[in-house]
Each structure stands twice: as C-alpha cells, then as structure tokens.
C-alpha atoms as a PDB file:
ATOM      1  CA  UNK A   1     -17.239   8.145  10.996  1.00  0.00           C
ATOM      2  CA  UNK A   2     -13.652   8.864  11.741  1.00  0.00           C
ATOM      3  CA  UNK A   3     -10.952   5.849  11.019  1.00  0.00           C
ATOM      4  CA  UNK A   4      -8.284   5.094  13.425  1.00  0.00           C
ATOM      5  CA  UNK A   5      -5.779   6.586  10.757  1.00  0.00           C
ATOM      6  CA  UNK A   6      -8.058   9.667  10.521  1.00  0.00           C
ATOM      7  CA  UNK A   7      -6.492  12.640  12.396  1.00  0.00           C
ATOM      8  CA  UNK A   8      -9.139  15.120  13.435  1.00  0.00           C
ATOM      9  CA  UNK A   9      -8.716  18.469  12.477  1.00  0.00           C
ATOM     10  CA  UNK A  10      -8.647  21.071  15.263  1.00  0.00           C
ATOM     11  CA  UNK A  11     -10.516  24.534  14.834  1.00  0.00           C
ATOM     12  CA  UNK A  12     -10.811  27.345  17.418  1.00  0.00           C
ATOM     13  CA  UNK A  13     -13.139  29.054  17.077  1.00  0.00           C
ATOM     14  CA  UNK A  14     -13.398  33.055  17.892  1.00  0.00           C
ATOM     15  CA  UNK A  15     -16.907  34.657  17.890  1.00  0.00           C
ATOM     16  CA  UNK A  16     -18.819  36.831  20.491  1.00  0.00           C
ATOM     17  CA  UNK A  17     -22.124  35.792  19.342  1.00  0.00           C
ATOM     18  CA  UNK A  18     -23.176  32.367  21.556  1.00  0.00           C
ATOM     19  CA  UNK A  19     -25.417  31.762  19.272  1.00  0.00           C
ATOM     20  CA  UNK A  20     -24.212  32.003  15.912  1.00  0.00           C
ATOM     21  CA  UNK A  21     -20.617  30.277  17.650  1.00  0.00           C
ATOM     22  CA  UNK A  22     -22.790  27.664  18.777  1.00  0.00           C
ATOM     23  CA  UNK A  23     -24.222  26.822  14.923  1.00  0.00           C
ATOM     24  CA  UNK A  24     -21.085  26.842  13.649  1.00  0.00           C
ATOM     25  CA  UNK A  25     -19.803  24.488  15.567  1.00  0.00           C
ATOM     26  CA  UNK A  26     -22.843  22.225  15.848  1.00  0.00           C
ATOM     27  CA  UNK A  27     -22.217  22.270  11.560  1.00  0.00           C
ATOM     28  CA  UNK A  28     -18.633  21.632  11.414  1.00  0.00           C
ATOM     29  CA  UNK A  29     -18.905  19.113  14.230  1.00  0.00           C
ATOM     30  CA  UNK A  30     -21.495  17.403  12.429  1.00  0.00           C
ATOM     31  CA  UNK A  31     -19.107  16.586   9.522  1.00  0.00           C
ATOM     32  CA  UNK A  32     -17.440  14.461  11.726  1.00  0.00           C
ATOM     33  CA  UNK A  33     -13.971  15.242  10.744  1.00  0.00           C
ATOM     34  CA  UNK A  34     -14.001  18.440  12.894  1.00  0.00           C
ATOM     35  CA  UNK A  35     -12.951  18.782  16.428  1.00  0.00           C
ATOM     36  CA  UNK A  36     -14.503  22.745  17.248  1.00  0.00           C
ATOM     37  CA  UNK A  37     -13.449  24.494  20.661  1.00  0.00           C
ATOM     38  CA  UNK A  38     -15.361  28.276  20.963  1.00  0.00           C
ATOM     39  CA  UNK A  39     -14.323  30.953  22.414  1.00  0.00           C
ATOM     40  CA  UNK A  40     -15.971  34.566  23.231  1.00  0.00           C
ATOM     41  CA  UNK A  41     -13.009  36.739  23.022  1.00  0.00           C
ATOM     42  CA  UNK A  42      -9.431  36.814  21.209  1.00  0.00           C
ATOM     43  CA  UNK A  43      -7.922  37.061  24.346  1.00  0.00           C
ATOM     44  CA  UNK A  44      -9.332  33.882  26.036  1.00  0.00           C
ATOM     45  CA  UNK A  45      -8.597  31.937  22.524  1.00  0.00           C
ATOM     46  CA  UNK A  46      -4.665  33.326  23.048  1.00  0.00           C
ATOM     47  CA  UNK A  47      -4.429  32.549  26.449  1.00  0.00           C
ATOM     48  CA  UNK A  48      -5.272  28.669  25.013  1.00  0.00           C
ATOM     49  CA  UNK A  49      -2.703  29.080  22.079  1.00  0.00           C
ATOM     50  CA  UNK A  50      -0.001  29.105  24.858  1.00  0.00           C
ATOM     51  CA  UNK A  51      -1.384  25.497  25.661  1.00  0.00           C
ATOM     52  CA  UNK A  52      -2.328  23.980  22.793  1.00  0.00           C
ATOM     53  CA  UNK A  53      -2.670  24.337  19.314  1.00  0.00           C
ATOM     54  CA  UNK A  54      -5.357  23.984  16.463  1.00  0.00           C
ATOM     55  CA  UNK A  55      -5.296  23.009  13.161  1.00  0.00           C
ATOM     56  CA  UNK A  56      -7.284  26.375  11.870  1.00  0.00           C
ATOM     57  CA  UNK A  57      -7.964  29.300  13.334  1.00  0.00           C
ATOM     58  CA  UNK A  58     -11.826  30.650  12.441  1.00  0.00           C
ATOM     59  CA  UNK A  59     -11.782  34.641  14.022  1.00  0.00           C
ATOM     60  CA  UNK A  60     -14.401  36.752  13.536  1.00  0.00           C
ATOM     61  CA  UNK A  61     -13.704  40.540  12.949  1.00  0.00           C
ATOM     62  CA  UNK A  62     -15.889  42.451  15.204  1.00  0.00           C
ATOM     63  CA  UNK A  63     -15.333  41.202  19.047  1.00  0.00           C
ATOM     64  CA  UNK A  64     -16.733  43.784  21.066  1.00  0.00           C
ATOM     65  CA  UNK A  65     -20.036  42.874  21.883  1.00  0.00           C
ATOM     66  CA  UNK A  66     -19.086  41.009  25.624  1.00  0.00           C
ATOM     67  CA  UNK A  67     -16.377  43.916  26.614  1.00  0.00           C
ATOM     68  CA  UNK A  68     -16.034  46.854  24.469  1.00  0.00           C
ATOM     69  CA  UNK A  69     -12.451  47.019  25.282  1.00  0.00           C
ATOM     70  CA  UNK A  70     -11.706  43.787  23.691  1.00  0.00           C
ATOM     71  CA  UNK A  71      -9.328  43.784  21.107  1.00  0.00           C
ATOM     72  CA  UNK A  72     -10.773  42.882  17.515  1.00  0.00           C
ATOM     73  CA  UNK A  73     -10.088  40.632  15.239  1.00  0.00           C
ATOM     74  CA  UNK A  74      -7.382  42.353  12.687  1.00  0.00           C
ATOM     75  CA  UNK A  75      -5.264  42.793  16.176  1.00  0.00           C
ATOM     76  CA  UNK A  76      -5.650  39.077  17.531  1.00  0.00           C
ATOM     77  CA  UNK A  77      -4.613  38.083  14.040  1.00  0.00           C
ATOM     78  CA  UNK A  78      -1.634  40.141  14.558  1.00  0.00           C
ATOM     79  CA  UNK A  79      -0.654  38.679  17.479  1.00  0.00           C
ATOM     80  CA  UNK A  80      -1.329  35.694  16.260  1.00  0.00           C
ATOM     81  CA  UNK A  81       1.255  35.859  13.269  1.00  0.00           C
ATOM     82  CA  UNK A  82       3.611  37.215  15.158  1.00  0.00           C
ATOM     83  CA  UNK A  83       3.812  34.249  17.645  1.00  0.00           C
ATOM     84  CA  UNK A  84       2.446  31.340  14.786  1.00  0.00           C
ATOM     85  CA  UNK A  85       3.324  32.711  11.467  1.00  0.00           C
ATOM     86  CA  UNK A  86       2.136  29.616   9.790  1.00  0.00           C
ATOM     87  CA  UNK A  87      -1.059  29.366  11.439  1.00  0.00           C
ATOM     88  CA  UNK A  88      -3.646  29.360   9.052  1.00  0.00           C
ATOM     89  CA  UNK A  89      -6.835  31.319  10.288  1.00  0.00           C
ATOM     90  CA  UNK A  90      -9.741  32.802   8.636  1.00  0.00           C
ATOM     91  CA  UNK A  91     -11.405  35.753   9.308  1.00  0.00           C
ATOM     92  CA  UNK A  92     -15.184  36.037   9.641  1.00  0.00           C
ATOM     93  CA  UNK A  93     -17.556  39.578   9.072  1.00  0.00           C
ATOM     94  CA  UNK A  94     -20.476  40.495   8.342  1.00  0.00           C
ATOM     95  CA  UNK A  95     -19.537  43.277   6.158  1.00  0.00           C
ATOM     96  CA  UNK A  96     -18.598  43.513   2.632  1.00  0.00           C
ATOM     97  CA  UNK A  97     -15.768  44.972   1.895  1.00  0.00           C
ATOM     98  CA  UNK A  98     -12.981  44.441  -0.117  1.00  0.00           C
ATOM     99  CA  UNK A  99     -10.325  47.469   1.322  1.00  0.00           C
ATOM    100  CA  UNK A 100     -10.646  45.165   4.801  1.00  0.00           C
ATOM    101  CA  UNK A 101     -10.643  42.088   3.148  1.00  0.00           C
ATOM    102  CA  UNK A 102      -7.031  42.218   1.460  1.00  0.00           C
ATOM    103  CA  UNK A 103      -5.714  44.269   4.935  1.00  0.00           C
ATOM    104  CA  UNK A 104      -6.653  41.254   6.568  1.00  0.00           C
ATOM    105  CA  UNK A 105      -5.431  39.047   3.699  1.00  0.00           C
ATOM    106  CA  UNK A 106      -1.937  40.698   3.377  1.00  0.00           C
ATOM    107  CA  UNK A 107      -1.869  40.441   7.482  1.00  0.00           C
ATOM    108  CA  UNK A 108      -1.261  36.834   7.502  1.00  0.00           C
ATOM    109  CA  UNK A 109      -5.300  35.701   6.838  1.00  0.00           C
ATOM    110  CA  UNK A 110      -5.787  32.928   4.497  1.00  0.00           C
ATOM    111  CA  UNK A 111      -9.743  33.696   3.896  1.00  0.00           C
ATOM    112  CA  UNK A 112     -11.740  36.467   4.389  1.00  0.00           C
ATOM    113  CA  UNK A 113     -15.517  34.923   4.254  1.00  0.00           C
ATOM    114  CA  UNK A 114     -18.413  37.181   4.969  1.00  0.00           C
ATOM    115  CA  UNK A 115     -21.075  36.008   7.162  1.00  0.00           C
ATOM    116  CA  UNK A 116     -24.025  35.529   4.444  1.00  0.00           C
ATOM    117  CA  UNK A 117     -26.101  33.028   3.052  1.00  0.00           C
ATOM    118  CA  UNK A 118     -23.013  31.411   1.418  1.00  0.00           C
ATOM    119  CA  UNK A 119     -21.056  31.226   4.846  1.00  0.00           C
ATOM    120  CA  UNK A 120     -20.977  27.680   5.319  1.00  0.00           C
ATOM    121  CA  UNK A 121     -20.716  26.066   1.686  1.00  0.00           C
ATOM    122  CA  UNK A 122     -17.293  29.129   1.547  1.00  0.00           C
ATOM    123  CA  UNK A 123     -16.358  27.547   5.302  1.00  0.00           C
ATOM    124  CA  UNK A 124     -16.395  24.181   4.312  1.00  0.00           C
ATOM    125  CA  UNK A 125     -14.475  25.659   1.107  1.00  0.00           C
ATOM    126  CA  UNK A 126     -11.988  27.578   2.827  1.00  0.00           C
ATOM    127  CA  UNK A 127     -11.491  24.596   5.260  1.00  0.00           C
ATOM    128  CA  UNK A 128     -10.830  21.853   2.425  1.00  0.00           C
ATOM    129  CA  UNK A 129      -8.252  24.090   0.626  1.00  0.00           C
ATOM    130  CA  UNK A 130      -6.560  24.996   3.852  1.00  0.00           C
ATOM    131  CA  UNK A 131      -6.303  21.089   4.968  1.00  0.00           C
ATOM    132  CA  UNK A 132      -5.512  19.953   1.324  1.00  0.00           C
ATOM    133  CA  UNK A 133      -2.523  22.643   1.869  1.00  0.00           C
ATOM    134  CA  UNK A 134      -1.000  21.483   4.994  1.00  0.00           C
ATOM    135  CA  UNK A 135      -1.478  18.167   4.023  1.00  0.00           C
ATOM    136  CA  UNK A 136       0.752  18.737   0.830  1.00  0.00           C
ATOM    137  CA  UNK A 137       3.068  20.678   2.977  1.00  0.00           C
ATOM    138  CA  UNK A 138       3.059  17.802   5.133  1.00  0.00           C
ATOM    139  CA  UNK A 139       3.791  15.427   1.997  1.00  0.00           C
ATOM    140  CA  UNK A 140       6.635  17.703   0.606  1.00  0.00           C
ATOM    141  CA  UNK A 141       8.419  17.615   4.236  1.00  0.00           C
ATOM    142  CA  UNK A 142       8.671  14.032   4.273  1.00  0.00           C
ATOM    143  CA  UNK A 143       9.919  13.633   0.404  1.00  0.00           C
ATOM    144  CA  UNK A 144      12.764  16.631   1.384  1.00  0.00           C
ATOM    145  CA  UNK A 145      13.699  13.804   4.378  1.00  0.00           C
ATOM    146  CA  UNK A 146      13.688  11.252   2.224  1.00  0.00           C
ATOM    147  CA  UNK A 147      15.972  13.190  -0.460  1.00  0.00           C
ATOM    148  CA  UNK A 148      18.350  13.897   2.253  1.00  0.00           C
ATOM    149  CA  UNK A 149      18.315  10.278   3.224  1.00  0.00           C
ATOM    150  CA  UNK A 150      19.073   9.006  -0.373  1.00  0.00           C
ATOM    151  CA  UNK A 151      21.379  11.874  -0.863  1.00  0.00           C
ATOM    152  CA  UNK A 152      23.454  10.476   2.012  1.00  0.00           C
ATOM    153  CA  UNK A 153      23.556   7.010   0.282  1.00  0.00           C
ATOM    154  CA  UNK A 154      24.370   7.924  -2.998  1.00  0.00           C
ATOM    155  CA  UNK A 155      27.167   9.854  -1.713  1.00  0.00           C
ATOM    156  CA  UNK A 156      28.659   6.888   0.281  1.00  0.00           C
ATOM    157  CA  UNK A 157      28.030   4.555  -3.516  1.00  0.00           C
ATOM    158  CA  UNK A 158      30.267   7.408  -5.125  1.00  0.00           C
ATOM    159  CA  UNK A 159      32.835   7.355  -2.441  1.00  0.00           C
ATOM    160  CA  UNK A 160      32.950   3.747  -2.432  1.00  0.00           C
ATOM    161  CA  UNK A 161      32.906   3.578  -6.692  1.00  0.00           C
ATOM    162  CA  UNK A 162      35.636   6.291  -6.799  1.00  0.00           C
ATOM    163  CA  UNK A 163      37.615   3.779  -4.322  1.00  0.00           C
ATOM    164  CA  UNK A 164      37.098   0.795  -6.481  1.00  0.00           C
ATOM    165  CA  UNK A 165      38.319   2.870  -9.383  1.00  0.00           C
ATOM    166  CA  UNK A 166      41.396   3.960  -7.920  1.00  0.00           C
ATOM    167  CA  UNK A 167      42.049   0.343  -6.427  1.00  0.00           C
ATOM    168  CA  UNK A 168      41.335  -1.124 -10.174  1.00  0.00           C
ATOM    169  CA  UNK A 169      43.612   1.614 -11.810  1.00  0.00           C
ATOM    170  CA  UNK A 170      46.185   0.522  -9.441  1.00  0.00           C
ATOM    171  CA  UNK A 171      45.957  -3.179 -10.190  1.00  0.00           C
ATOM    172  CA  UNK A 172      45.948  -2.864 -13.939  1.00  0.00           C
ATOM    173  CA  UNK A 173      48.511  -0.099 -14.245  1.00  0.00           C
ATOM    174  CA  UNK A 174      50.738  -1.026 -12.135  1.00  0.00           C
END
C-alpha cells in the first residue's frame, strides 16, 4: 500500500499486442508502486509525451502489427532522445540478439529485455535499477544545492574574518 510520502512511479507503456500490454500492466500495477498507462502505437504514446511525462518509458521493438506503416520502436526511441534525452526507457523484443541489443543500447536505451520466460523478474530488475538511479540523481541534485548554499556562507565568514583581521591589525599596529 502506497504512503502519503510514496511518489508513484509513472510507466508508459508501448506495445501493439492488447493482450500481452494488458498483463504487463495488470503485473506492474499489482506491485502497487506502479502507475501503468498503455498505448498501441509510438505515435499515440508521443503525442502524450507533449502532455505529460512518465517516470519510465517500457517500448517494445516491433510495432507494426495495428498499421504496418507505424514507425518501430528503434525510431520512437529516437525521437524520443532527441526531445527527452534523459528519459530512461527500455526496450522490449522477442528476439535474441545482441547486434540490436547494443544499437538500441548506444541509442539512448537503458535495457534491452527480451520477451521470455525471464521477462518480468528482468522488468522488475530493470525497473528497480532505473528508480534506484534517478533517485540518487535526485539525492546528488539536492547535496550540489546545498554545497552552493554553504559555499555562499562560508564565503561571507571569510569576508567578514578577513575584515576583523584587518580591523585588529589596525588597532594593534597602529
């Protein structure tokens, strides 16, 4: 059950398969720290990006089975790097290999999981790391405001100490 600190974490979702989007999310959901929205195609799931944005990004590979013109997953990642470089999505196949797994990878991916019997203990995998990741991001952010925050003070003590020096110099040789 989620506490009233607990931020959900938001996943798109981007398969052409009803069915096998519909598990997915029905799993993930049932973890109860996931908030899943699906989508059939790359396209619709960019048109929402303009709107609103996820956590995680989960994209399948091959998107054509709804309209064979669609565009597949390697380009929607594309586009989406190009407009959210830091977005972290994984990509989702059903075929083994590792020539399209580290295209993929070296295109901005952050997992390449293959849809087998392993899929959802390397989801739930791939999902930890990738939350772990942003919240230590998250972390580091707030200690660099901090710094700058204690930076500013200790440079105001030094300005103030150099004063008292000068002032004390001054008074004693005078």
């Amino acid at each position: 059950m989620e506490t009233p600190n607990e931020k959900k974490i938001n996943i798109f979702l981007v398969d052409d398969n009803d069915i096998f989007a519909d598990i997915v999310s029905s799993r993930l959901e049932s973890n109860s720290v996931y908030n899943v929205e699906s989508f059939p195609t790359g396209e619709d799931m960019l048109l929402k990006l303009t709107k609103q944005m996820p956590d995680i990004i989960i994209l399948d590979y091959e998107l054509d089975s709804i309209n064979s013109n669609a565009m597949n997953g390697s380009e929607i990642l594309s586009l989406i790097t190009k407009k959210r470089p830091n977005m972290p999505v994984i990509m989702l196949t059903a075929q083994k290999g590792i020539q399209k797994a580290l295209h993929l990878m070296h295109s901005g991916a952050m997992d390449y999981i293959v849809k087998d019997n392993n899929l959802f203990d390397n989801l739930n995998k791939s999902l930890e790391s990738i939350t772990e990741m942003s919240e230590l991001k998250n972390e580091i952010v707030g200690l660099k405001e901090k710094t700058k925050h204690y930076r500013k003070r200790i440079v105001k003590v030094v300005a103030v100490s150099a004063a008292l020096i000068a002032l004390l110099i001054y008074i004693f040789f005078s």
